[in-house]
C-alpha atoms as a PDB file:
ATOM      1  CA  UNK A   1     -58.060-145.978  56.556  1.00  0.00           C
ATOM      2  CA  UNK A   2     -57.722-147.076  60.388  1.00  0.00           C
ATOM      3  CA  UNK A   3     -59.440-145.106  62.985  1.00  0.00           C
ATOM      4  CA  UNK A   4     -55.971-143.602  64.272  1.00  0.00           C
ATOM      5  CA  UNK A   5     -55.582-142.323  60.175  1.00  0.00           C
ATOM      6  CA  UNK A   6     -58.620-139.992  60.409  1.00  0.00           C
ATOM      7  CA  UNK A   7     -57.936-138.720  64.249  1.00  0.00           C
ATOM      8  CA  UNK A   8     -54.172-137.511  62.461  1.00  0.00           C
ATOM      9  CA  UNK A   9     -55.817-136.053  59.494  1.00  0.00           C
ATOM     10  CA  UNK A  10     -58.531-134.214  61.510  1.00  0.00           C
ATOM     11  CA  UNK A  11     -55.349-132.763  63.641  1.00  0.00           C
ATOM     12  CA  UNK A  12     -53.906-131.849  60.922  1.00  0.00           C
ATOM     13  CA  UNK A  13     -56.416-130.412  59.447  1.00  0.00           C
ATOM     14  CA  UNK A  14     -57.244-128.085  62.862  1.00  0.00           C
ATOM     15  CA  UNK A  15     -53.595-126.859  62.484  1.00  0.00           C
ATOM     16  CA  UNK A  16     -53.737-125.983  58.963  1.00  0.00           C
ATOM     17  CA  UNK A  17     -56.732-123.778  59.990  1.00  0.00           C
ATOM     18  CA  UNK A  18     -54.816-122.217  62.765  1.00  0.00           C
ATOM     19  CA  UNK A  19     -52.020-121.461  60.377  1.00  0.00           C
ATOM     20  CA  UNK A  20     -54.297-120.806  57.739  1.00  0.00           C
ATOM     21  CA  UNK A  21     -56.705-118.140  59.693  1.00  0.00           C
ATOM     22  CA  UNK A  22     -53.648-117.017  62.603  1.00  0.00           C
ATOM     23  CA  UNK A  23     -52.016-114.073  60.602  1.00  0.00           C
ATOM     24  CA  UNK A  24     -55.448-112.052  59.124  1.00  0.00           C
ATOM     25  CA  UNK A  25     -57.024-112.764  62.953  1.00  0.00           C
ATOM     26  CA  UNK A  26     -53.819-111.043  64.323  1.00  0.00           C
ATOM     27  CA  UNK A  27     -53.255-108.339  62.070  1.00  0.00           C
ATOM     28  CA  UNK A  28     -57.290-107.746  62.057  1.00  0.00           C
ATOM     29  CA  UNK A  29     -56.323-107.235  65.791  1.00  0.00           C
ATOM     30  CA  UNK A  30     -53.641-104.936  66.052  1.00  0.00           C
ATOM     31  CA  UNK A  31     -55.552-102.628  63.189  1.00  0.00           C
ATOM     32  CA  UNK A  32     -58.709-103.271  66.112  1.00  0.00           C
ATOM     33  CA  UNK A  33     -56.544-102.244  68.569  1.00  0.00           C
ATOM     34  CA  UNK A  34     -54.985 -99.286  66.855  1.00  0.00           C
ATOM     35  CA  UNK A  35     -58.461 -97.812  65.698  1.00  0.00           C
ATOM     36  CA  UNK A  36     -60.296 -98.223  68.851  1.00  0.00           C
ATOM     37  CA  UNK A  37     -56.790 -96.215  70.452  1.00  0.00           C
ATOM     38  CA  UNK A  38     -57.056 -93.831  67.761  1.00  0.00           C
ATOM     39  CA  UNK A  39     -60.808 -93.163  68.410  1.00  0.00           C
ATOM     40  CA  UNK A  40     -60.518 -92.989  72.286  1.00  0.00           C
ATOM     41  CA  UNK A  41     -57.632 -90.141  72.032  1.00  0.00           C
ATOM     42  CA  UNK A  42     -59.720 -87.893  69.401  1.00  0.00           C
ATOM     43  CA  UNK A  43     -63.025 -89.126  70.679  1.00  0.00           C
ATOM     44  CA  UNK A  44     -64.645 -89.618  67.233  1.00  0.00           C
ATOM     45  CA  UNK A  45     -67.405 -92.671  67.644  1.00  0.00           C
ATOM     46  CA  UNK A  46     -67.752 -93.148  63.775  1.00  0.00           C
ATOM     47  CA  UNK A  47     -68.864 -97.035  62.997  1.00  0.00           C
ATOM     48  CA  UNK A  48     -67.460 -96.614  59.813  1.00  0.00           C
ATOM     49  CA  UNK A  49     -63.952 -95.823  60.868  1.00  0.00           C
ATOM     50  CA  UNK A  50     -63.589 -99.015  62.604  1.00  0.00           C
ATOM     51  CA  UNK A  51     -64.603-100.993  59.599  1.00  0.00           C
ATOM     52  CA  UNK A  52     -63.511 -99.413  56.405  1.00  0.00           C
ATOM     53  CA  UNK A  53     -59.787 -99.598  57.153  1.00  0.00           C
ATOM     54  CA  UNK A  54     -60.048-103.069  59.030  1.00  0.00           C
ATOM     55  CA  UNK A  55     -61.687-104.220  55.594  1.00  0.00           C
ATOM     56  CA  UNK A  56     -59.277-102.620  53.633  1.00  0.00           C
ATOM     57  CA  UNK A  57     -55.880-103.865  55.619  1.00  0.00           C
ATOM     58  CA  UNK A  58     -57.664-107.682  55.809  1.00  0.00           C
ATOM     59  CA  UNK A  59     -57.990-107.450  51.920  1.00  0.00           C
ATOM     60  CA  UNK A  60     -54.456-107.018  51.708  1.00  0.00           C
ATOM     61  CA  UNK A  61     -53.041-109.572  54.187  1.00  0.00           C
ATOM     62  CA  UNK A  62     -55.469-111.816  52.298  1.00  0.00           C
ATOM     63  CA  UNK A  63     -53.885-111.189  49.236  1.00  0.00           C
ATOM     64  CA  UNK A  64     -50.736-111.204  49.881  1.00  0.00           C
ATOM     65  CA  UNK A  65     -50.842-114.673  51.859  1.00  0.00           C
ATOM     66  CA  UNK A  66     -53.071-116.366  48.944  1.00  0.00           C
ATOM     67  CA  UNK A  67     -49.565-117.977  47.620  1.00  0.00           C
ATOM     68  CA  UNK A  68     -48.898-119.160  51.533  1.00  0.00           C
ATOM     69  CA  UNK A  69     -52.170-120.442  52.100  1.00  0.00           C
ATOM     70  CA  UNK A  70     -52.443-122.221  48.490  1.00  0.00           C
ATOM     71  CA  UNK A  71     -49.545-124.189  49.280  1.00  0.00           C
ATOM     72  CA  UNK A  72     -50.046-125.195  52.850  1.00  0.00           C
ATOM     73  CA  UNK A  73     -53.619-126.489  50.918  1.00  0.00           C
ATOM     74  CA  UNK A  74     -51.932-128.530  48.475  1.00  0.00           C
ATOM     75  CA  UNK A  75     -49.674-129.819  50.390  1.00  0.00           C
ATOM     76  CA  UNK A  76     -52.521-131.198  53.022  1.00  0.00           C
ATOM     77  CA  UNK A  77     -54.042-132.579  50.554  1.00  0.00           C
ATOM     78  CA  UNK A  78     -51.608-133.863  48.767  1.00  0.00           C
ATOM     79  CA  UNK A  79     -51.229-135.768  52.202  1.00  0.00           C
ATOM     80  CA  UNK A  80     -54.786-136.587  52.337  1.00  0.00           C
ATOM     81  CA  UNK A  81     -55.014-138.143  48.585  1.00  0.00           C
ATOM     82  CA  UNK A  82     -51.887-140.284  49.624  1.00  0.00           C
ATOM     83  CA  UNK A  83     -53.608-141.738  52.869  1.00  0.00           C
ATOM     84  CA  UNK A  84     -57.303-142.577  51.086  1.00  0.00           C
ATOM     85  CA  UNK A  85     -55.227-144.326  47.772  1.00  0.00           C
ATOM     86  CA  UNK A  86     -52.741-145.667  50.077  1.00  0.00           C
ATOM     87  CA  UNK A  87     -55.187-147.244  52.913  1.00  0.00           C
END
């Protein structure tokens, strides 16, 4: 594999991860967002407010976008196993 080869892969690979890790980030986020608004209108500082439904809502993005994320996997390195028999 040339030099130029691993440089694509490794940018590939960083925007698979972005892709990969974007849509929990962003919906851990807006849950964030909500909570924290949620807790500064009824003033309740309860640590365990934040995390329990954060956990809970991540679980289920997670799980719903295992089929997404499997695929975008395979299909890397499906890419990757063609490059290393290929070069």
């Amino acid at each position: 594999m040339a030099p130029g080869d691993v440089l694509d892969l490794v940018r590939q690979g960083l925007i698979l991860l972005l892709v990969l890790a974007g849509p929990p980030l962003a919906v851990s986020l807006i849950v964030g967002l909500l909570i924290g608004l949620l807790q500064a209108l009824t003033q309740v500082q309860e640590m365990t407010l934040t995390f329990v439904p954060k956990a809970i809502i991540m679980g289920l993005v997670l799980l719903l976008s295992l089929p997404l994320m499997g695929q975008h996997l395979a299909a890397f390195m499906t890419v990757v196993e063609d490059r290393i028999v290929s070069g």
